[in-house]
Protein backbone atom coordinates (compact mmCIF):
# COMPACT_ATOMS: atom_id res chain seq x y z
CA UNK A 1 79.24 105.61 155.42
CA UNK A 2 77.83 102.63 153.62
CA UNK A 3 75.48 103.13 150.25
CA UNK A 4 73.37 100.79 150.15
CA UNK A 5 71.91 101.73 146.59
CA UNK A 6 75.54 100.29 145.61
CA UNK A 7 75.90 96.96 144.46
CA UNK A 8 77.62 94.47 146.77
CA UNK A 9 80.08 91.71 145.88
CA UNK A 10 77.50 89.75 147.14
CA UNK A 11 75.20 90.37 144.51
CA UNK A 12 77.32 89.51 141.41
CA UNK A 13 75.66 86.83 139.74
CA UNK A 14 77.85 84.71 136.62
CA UNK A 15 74.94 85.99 134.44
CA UNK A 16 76.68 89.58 134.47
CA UNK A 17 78.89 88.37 132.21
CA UNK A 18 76.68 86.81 129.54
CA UNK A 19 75.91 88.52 126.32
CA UNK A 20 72.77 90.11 125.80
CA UNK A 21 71.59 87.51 123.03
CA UNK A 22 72.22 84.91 125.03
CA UNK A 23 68.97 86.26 126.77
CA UNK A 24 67.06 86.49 123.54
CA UNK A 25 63.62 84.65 123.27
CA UNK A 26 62.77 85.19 119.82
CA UNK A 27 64.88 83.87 116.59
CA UNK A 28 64.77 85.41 112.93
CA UNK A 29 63.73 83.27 110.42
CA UNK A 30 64.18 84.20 106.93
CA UNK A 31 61.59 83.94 104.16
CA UNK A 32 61.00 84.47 100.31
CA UNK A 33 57.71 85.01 100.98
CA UNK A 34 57.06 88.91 100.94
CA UNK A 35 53.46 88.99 101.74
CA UNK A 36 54.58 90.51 105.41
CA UNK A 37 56.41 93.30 103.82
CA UNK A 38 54.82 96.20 105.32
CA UNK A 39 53.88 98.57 102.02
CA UNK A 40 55.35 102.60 102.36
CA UNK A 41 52.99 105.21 102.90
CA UNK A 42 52.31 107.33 100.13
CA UNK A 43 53.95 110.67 100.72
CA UNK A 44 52.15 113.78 100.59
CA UNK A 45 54.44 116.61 100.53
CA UNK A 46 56.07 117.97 97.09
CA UNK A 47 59.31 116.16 96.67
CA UNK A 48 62.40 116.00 94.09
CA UNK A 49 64.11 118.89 92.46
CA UNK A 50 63.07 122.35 91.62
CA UNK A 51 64.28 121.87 87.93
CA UNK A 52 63.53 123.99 84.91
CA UNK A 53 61.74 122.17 82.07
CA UNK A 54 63.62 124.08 79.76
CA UNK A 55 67.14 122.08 79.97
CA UNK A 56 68.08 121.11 76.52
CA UNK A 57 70.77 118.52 77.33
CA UNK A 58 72.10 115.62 79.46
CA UNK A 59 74.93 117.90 80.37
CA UNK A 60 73.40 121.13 81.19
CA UNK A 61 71.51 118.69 83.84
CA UNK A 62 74.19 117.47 85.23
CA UNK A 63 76.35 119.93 85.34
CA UNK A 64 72.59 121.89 87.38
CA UNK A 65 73.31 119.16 90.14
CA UNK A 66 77.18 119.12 90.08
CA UNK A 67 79.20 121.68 91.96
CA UNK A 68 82.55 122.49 91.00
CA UNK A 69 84.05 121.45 93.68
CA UNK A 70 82.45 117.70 93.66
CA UNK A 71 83.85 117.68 90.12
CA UNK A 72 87.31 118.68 90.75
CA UNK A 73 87.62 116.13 93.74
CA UNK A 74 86.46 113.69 90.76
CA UNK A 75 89.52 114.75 88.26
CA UNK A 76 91.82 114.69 91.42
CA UNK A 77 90.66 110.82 92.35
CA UNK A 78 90.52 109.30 89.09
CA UNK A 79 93.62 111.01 88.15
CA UNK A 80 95.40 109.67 91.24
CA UNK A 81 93.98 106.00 90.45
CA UNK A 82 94.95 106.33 86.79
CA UNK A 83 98.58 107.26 88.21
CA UNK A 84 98.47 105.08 90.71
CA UNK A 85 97.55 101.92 88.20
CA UNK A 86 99.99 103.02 84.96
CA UNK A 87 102.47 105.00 86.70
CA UNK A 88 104.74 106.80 83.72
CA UNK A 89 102.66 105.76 80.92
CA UNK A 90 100.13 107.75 82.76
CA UNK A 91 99.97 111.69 81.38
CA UNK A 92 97.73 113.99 82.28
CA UNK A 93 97.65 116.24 79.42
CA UNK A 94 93.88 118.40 80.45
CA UNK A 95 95.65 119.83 83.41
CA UNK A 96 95.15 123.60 83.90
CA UNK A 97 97.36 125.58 86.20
């Protein structure tokens, strides 16, 4: 029995095969002028860490944001490039088995 919601042979037009911007009325022009940047709306809700104000040091901060396992993928990488770049000369004496 014959769909007719189908398309038909018939109906193929060359346009079919035309990219989409090809149909595109509009062109971006690029500017230095930034006076139609659109400005961000000030956010209301609390935002940023939950951090103690009694961290003493850089590294007691980082090490608050750092989890192990971020830090030994880290060792693993740059040990890998430094092997990778000086081959023998290349030891990697803080190992710890």
């Amino acid at each position: 029995m014959y769909n007719s919601t189908e398309p038909d042979v018939d109906d193929w037009d060359s346009e079919d095969e035309l990219p989409l911007s090809y149909f595109a009325k509009e062109s971006v022009v690029w500017t230095k002028d930034h006076t139609l940047a659109t400005h961000p709306t000030p956010f209301g809700e609390p935002y940023g860490p939950n951090v103690s104000e009694d961290i003493e040091t850089p590294l007691i901060l980082f090490c608050y944001f750092s989890r192990l396992e971020f830090l030994k993928k880290l060792v693993f990488e740059s040990n890998l490039y430094a092997t990778q770049e000086h081959g023998d000369r290349f030891t990697d004496k803080f190992r710890r088995n």
